[in-house]
PDB file of N, CA and C in Angstrom:
ATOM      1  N   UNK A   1     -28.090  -4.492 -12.010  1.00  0.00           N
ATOM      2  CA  UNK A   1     -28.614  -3.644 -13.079  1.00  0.00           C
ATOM      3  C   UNK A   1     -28.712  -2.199 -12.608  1.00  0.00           C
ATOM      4  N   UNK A   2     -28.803  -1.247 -13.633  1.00  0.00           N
ATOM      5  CA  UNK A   2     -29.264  -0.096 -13.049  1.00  0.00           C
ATOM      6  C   UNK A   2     -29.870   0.723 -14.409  1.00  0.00           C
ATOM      7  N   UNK A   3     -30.850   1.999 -13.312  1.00  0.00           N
ATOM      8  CA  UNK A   3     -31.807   2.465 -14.003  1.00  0.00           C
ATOM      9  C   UNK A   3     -32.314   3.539 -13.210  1.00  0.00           C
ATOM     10  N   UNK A   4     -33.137   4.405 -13.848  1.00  0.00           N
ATOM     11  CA  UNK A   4     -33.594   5.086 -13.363  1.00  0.00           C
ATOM     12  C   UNK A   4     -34.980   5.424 -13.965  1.00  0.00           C
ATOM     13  N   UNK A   5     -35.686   5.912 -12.239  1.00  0.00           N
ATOM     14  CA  UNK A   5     -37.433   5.775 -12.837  1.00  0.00           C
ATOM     15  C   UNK A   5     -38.020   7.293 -12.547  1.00  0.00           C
ATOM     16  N   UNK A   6     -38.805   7.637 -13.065  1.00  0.00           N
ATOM     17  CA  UNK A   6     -39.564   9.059 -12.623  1.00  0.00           C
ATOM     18  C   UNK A   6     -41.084   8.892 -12.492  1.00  0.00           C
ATOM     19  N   UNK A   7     -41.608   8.662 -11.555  1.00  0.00           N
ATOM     20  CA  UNK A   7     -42.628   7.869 -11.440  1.00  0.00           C
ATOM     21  C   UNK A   7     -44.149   9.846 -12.144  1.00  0.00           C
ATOM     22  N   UNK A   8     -43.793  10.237 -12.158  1.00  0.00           N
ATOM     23  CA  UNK A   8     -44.577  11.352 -12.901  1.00  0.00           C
ATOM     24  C   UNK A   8     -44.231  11.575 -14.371  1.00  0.00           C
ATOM     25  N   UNK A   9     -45.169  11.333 -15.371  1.00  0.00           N
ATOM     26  CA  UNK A   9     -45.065  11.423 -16.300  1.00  0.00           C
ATOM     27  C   UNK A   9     -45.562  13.167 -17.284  1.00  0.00           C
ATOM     28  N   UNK A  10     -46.376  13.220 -16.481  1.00  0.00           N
ATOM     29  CA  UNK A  10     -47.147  14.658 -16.527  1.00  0.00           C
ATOM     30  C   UNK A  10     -47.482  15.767 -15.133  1.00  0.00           C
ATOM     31  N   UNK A  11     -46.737  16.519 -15.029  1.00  0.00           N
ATOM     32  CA  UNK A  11     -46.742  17.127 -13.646  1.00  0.00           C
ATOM     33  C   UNK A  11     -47.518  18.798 -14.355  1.00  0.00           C
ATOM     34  N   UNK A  12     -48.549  19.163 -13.350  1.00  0.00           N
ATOM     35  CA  UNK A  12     -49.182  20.343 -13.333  1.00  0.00           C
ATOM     36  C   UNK A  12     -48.984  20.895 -12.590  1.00  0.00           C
ATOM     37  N   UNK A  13     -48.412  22.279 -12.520  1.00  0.00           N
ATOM     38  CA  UNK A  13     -47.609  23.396 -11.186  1.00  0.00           C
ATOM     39  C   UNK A  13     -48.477  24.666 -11.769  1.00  0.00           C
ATOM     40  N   UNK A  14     -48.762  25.607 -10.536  1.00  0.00           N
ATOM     41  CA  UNK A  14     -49.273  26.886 -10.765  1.00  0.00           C
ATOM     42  C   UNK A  14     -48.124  27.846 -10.629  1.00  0.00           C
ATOM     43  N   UNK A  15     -47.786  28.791 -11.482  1.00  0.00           N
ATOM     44  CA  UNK A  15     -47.086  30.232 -11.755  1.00  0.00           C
ATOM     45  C   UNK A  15     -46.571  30.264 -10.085  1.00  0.00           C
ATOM     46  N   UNK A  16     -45.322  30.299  -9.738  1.00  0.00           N
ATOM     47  CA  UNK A  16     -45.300  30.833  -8.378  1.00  0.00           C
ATOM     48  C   UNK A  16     -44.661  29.667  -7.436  1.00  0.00           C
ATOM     49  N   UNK A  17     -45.289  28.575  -8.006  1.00  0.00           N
ATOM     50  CA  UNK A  17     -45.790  27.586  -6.812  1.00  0.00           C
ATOM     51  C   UNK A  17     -44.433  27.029  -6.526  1.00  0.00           C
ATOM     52  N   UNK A  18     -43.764  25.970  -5.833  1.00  0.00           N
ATOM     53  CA  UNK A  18     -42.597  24.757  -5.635  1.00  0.00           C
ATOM     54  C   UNK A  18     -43.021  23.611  -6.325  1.00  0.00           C
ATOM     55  N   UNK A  19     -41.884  23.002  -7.581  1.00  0.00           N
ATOM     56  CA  UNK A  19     -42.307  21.937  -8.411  1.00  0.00           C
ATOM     57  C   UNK A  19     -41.165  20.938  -7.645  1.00  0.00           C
ATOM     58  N   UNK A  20     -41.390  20.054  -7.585  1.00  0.00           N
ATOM     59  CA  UNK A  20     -40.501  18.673  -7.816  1.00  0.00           C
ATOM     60  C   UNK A  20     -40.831  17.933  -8.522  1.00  0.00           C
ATOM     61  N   UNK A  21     -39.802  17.383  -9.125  1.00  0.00           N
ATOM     62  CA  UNK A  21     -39.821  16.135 -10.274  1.00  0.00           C
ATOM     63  C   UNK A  21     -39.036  15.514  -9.451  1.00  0.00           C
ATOM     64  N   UNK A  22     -39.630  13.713  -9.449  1.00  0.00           N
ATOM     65  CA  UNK A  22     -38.751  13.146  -8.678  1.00  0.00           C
ATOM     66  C   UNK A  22     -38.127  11.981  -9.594  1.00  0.00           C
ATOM     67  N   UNK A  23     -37.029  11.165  -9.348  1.00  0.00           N
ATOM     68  CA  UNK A  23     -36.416  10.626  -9.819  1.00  0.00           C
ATOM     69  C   UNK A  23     -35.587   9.871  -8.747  1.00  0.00           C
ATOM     70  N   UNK A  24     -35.878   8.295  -9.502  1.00  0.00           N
ATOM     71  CA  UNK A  24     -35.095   7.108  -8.178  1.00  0.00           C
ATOM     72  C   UNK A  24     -34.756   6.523  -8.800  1.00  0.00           C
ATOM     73  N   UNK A  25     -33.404   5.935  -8.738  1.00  0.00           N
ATOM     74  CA  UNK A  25     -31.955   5.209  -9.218  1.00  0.00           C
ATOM     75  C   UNK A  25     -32.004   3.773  -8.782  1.00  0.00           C
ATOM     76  N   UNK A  26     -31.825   2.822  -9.103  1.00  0.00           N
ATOM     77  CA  UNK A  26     -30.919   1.801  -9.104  1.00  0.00           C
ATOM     78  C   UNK A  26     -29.684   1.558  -9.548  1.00  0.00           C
ATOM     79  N   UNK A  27     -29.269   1.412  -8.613  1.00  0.00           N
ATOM     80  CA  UNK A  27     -27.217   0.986  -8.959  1.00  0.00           C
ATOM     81  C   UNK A  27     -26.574   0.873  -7.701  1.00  0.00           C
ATOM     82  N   UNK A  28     -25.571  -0.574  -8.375  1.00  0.00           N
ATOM     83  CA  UNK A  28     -24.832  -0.929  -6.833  1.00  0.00           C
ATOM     84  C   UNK A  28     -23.795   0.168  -6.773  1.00  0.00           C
ATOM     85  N   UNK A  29     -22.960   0.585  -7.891  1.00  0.00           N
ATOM     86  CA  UNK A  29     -21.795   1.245  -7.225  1.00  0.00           C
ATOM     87  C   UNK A  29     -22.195   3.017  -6.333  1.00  0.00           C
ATOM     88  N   UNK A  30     -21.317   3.303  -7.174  1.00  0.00           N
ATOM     89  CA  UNK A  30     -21.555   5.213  -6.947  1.00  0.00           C
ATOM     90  C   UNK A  30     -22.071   5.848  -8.568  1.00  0.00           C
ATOM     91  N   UNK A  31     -23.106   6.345  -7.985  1.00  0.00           N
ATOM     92  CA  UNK A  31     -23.919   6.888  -9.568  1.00  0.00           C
ATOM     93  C   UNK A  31     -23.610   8.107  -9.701  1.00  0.00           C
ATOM     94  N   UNK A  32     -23.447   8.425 -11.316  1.00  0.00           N
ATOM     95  CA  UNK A  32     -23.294   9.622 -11.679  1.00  0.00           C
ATOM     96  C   UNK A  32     -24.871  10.086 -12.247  1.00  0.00           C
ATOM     97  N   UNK A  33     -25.395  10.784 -11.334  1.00  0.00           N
ATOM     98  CA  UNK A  33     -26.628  11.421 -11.705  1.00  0.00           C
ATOM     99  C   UNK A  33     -26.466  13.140 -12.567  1.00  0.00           C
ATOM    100  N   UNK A  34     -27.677  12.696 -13.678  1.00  0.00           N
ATOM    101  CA  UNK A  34     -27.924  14.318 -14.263  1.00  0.00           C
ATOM    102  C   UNK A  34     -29.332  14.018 -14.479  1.00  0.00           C
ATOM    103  N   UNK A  35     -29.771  15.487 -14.751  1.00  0.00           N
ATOM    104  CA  UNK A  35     -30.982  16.139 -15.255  1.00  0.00           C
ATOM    105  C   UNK A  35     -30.881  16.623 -16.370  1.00  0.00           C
ATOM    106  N   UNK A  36     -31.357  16.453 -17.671  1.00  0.00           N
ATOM    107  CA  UNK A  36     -31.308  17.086 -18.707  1.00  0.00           C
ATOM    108  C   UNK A  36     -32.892  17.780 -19.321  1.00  0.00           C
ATOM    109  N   UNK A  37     -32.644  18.710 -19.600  1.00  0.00           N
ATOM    110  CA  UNK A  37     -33.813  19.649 -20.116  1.00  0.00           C
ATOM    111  C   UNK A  37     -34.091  19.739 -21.270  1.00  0.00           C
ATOM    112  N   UNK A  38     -35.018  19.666 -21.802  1.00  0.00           N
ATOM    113  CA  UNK A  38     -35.656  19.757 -23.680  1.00  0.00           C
ATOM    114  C   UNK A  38     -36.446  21.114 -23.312  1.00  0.00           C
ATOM    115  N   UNK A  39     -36.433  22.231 -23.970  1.00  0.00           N
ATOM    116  CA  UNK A  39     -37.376  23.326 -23.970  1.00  0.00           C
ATOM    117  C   UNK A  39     -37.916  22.927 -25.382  1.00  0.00           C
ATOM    118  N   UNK A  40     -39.399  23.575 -25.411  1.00  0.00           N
ATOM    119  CA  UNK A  40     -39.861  23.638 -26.906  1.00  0.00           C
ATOM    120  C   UNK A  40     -39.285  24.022 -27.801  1.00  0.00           C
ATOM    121  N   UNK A  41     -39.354  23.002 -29.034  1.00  0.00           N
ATOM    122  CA  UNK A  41     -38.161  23.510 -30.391  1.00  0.00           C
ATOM    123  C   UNK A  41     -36.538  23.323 -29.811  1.00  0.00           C
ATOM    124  N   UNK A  42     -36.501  23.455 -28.963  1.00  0.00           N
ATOM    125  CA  UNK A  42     -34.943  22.973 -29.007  1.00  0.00           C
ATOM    126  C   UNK A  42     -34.345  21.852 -28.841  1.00  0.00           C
ATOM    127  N   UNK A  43     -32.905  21.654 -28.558  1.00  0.00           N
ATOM    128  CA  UNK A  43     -32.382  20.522 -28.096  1.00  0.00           C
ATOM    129  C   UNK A  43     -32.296  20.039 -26.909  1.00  0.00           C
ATOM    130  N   UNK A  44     -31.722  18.934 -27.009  1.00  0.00           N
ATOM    131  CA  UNK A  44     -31.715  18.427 -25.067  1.00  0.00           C
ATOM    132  C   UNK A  44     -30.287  19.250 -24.543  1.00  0.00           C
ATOM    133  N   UNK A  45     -30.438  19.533 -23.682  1.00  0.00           N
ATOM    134  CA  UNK A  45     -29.480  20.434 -22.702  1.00  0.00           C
ATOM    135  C   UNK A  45     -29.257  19.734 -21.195  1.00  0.00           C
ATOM    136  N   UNK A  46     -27.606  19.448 -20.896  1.00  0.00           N
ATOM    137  CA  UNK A  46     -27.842  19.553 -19.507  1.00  0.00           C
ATOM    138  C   UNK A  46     -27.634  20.356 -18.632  1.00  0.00           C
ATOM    139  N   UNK A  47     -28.952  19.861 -17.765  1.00  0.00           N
ATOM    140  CA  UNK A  47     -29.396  21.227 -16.384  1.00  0.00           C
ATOM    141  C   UNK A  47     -28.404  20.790 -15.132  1.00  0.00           C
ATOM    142  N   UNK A  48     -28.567  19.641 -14.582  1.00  0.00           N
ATOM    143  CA  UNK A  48     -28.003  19.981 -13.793  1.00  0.00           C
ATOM    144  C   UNK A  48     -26.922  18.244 -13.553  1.00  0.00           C
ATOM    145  N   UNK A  49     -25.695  18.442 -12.770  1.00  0.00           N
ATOM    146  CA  UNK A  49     -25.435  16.872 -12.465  1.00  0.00           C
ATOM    147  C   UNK A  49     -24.984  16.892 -11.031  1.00  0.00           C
ATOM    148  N   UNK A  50     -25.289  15.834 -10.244  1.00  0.00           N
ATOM    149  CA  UNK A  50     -25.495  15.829  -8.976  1.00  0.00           C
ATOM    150  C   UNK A  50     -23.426  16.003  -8.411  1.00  0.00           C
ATOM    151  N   UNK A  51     -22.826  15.879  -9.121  1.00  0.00           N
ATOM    152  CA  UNK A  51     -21.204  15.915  -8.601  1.00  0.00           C
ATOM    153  C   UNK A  51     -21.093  17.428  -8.631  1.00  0.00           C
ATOM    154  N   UNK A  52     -21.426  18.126  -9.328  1.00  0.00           N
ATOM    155  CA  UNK A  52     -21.119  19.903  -9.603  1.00  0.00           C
ATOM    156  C   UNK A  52     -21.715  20.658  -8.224  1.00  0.00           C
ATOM    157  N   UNK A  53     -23.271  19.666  -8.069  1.00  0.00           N
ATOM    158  CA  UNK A  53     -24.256  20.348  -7.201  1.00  0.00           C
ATOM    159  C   UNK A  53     -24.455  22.226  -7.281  1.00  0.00           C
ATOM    160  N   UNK A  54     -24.665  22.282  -8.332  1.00  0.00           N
ATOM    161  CA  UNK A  54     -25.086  24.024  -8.779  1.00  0.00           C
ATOM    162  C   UNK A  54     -26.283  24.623  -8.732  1.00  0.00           C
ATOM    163  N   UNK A  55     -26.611  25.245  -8.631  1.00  0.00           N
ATOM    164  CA  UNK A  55     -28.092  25.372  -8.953  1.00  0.00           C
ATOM    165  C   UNK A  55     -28.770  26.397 -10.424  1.00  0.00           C
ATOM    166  N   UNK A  56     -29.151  25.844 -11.283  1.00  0.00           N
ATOM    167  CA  UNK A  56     -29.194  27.036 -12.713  1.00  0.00           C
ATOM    168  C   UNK A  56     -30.438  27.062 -13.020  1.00  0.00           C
ATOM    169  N   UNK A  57     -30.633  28.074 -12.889  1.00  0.00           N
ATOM    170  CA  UNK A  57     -32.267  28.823 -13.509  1.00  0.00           C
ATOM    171  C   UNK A  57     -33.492  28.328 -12.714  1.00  0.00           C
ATOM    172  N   UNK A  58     -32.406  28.463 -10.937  1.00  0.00           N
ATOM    173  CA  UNK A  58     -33.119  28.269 -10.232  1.00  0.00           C
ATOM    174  C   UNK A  58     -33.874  26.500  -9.396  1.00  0.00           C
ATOM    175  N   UNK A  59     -33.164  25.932 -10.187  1.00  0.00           N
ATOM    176  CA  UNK A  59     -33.597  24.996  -9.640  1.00  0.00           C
ATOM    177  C   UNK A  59     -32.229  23.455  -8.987  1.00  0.00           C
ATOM    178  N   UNK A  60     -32.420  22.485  -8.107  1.00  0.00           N
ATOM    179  CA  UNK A  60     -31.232  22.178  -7.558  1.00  0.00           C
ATOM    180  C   UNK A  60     -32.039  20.702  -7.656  1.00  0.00           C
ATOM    181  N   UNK A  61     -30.825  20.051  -7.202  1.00  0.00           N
ATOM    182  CA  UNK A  61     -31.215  18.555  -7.098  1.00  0.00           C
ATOM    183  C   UNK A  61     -29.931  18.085  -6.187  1.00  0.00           C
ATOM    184  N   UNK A  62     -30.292  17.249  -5.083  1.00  0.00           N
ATOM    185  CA  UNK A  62     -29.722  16.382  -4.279  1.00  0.00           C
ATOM    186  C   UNK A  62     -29.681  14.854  -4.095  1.00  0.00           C
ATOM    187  N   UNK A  63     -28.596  14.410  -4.315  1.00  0.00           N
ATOM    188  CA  UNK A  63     -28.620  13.143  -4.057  1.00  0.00           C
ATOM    189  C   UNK A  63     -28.778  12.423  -2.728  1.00  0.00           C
ATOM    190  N   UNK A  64     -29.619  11.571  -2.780  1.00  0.00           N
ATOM    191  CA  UNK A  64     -30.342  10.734  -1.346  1.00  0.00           C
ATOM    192  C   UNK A  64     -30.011   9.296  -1.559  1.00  0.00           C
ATOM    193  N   UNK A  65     -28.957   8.670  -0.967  1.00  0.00           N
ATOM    194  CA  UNK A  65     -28.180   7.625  -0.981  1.00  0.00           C
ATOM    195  C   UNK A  65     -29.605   7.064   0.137  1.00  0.00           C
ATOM    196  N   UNK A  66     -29.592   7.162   0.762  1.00  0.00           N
ATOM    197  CA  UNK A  66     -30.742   6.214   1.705  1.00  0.00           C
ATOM    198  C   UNK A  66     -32.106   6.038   0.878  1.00  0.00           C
ATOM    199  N   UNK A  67     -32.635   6.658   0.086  1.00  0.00           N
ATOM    200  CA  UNK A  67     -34.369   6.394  -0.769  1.00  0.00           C
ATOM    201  C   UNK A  67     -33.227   6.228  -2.129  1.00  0.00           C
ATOM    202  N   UNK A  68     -32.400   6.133  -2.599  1.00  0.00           N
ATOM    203  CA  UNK A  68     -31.830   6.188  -3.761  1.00  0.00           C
ATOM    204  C   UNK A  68     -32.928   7.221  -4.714  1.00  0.00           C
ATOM    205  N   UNK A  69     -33.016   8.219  -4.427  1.00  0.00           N
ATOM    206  CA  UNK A  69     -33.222   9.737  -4.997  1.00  0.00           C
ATOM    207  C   UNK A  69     -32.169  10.427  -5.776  1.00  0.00           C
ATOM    208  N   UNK A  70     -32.725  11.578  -6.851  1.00  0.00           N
ATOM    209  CA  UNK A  70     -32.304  12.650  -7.487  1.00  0.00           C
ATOM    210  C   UNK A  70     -33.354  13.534  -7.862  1.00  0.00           C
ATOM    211  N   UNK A  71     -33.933  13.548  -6.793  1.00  0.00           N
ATOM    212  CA  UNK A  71     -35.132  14.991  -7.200  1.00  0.00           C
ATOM    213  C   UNK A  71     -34.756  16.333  -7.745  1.00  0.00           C
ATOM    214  N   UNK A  72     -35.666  16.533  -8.878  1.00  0.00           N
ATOM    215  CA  UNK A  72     -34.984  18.115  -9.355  1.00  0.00           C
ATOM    216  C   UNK A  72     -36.005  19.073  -8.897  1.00  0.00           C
ATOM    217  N   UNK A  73     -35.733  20.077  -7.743  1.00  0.00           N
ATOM    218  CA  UNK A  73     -36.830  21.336  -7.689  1.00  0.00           C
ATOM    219  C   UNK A  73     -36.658  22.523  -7.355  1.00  0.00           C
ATOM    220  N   UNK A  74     -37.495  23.398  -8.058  1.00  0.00           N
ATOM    221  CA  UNK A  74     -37.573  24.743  -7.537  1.00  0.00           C
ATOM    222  C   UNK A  74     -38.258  25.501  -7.147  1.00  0.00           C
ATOM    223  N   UNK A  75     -38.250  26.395  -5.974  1.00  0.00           N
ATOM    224  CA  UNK A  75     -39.137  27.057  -5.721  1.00  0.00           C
ATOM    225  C   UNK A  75     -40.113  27.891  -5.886  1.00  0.00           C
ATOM    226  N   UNK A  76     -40.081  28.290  -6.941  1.00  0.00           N
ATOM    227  CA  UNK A  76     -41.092  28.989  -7.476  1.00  0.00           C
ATOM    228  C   UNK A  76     -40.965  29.184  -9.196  1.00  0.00           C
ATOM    229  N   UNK A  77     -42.004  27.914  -9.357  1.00  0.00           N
ATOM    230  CA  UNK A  77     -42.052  28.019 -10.959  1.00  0.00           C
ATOM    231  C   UNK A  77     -42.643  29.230 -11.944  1.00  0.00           C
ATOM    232  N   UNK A  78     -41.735  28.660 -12.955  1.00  0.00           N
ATOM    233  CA  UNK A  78     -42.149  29.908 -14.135  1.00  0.00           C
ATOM    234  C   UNK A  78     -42.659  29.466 -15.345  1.00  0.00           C
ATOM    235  N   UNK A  79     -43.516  29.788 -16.050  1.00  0.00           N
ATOM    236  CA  UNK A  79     -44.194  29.649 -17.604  1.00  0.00           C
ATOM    237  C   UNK A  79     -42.860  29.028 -17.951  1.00  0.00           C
ATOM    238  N   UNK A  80     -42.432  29.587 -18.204  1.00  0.00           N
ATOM    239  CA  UNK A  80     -40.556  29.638 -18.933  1.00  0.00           C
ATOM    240  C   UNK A  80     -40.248  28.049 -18.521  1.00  0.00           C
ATOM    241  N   UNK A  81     -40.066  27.175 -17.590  1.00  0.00           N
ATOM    242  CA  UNK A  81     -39.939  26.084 -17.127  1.00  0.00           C
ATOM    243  C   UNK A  81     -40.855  25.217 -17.756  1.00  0.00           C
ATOM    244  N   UNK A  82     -41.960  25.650 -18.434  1.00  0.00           N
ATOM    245  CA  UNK A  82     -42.518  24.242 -19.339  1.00  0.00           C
ATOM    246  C   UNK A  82     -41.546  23.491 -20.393  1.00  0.00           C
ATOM    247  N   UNK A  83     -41.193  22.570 -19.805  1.00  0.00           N
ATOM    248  CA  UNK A  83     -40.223  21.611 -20.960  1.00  0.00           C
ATOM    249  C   UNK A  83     -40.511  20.237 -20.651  1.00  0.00           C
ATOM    250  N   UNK A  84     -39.627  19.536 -21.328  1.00  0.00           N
ATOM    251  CA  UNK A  84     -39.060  18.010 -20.844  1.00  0.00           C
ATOM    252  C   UNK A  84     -38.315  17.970 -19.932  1.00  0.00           C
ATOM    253  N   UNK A  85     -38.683  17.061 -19.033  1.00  0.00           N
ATOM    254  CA  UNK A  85     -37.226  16.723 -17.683  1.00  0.00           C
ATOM    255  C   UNK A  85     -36.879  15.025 -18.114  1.00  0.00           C
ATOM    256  N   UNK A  86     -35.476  14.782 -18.533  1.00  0.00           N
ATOM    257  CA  UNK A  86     -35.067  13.897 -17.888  1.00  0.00           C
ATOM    258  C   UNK A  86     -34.045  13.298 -16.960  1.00  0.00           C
ATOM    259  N   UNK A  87     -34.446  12.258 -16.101  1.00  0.00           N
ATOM    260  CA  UNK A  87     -33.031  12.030 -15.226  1.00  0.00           C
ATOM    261  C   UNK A  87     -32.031  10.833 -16.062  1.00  0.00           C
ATOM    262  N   UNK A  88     -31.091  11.214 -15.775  1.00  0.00           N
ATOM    263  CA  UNK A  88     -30.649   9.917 -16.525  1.00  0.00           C
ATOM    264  C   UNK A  88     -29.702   9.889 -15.628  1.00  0.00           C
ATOM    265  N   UNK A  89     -28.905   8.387 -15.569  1.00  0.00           N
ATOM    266  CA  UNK A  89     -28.049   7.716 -14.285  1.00  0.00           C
ATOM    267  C   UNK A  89     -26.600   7.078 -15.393  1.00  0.00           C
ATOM    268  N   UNK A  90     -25.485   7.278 -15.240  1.00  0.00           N
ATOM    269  CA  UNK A  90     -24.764   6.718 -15.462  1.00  0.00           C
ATOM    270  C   UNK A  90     -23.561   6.510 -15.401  1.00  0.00           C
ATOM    271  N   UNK A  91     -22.957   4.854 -15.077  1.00  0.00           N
ATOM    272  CA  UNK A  91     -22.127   4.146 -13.938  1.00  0.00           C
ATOM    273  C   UNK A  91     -20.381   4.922 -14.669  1.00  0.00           C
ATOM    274  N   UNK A  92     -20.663   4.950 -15.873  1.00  0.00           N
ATOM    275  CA  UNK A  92     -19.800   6.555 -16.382  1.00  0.00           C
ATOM    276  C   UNK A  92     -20.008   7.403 -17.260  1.00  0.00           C
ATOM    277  N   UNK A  93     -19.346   8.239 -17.111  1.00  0.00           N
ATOM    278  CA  UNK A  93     -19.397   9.137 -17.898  1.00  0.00           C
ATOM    279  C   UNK A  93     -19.816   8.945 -19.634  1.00  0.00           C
ATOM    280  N   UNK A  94     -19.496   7.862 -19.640  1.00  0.00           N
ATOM    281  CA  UNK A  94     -19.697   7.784 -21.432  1.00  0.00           C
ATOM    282  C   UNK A  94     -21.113   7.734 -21.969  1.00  0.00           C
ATOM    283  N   UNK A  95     -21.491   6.840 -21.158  1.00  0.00           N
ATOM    284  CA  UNK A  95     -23.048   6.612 -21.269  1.00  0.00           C
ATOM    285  C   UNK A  95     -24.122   6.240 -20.941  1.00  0.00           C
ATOM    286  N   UNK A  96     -25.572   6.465 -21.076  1.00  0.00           N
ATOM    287  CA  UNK A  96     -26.510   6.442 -20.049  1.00  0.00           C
ATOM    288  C   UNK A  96     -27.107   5.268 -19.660  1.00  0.00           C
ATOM    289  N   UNK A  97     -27.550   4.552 -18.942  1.00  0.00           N
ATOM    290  CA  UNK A  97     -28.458   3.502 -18.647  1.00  0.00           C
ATOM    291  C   UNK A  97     -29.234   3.684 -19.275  1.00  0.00           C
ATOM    292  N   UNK A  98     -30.128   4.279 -18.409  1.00  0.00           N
ATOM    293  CA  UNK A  98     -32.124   4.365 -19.325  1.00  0.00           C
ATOM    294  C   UNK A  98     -32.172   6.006 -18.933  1.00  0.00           C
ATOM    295  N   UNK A  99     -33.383   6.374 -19.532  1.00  0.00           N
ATOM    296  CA  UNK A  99     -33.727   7.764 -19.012  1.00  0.00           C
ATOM    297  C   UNK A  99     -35.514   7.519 -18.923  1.00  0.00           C
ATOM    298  N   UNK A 100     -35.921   8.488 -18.235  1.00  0.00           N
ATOM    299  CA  UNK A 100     -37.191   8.538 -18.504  1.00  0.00           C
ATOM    300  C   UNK A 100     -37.379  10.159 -18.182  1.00  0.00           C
ATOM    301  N   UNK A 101     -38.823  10.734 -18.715  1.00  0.00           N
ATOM    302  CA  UNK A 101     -38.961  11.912 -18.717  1.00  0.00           C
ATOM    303  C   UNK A 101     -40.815  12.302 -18.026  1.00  0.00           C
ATOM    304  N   UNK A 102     -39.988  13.937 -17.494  1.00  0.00           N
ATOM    305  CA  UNK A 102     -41.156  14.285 -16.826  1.00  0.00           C
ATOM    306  C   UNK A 102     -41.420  15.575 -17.651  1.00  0.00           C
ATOM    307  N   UNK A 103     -42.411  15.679 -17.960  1.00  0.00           N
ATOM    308  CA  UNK A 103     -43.197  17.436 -18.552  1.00  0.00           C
ATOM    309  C   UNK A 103     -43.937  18.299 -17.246  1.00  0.00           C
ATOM    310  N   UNK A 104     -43.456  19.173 -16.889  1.00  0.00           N
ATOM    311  CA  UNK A 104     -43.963  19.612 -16.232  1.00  0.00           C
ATOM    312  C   UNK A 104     -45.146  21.066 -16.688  1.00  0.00           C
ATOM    313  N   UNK A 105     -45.988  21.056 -16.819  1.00  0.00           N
ATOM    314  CA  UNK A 105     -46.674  22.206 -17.408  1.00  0.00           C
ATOM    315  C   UNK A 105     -46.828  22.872 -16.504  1.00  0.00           C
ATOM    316  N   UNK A 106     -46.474  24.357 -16.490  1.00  0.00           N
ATOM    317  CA  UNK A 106     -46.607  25.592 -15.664  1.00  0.00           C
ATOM    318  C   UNK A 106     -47.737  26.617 -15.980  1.00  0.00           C
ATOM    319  N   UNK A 107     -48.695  26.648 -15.276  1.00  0.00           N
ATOM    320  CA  UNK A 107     -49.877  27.241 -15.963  1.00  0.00           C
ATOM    321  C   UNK A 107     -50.094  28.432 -15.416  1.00  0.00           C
ATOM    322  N   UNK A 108     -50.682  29.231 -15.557  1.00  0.00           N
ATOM    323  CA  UNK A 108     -51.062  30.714 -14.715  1.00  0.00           C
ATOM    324  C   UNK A 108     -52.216  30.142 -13.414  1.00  0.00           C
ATOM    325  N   UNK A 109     -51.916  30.725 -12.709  1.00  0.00           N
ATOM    326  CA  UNK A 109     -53.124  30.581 -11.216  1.00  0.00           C
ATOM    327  C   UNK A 109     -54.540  31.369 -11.809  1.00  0.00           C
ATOM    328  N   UNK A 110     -55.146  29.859 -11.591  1.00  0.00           N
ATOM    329  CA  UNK A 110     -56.750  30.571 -11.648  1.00  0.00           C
ATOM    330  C   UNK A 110     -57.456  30.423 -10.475  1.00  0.00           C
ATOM    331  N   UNK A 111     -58.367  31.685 -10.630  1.00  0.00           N
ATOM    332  CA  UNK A 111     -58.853  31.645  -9.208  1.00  0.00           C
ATOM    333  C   UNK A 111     -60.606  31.674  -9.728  1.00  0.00           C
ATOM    334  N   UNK A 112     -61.325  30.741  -8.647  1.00  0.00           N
ATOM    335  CA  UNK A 112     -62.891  30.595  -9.052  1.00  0.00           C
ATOM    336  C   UNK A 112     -63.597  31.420  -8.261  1.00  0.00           C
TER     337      UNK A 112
END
């Protein structure tokens, strides 16, 4: 079988900070991993897929054949980065296994 899990459902990052969203695969063969992005009001978009290995609007993801990983992160988050993350895995191109999704909310740094 295969699938993919994102064990964070709701992730909280401060203005500035390094986010990861993580994401772990099951599949016997060779997986075609992506990240796809939902911003508010819009459509789903894809961000990134692990064969291109690019990095856009700052953020990258590597595939980890030993933890069966596809973490998506970047170093220093922005307001602008509050969306939907999902990973989705699939054995081709046509279509996806499962997906699941992470929100990451990017908040301003408060200080007490």
């Amino acid at each position: 079988t295969q699938s993919v899990t994102q064990p964070e459902k709701l992730l909280s990052v401060f203005k500035g900070a390094p986010v990861e969203l993580k994401c772990y695969y099951s599949y016997s063969g060779s997986p075609d991993l992506f990240w796809y992005v939902q911003y508010p009001k819009q459509r789903l978009q894809l961000l990134l897929r692990h064969i291109s290995r690019e990095s856009i609007k700052g953020f990258t993801a590597d595939l980890n054949k030993s933890d069966t990983s596809f973490h998506l992160k970047k170093l220093f988050a922005q307001e602008e980065d509050s969306a939907m993350y999902y990973c989705a895995l699939s054995g081709t191109v046509a279509g996806f296994a499962r997906k699941q999704n992470t929100n990451p909310l990017v908040t301003g740094n408060i200080s007490l």
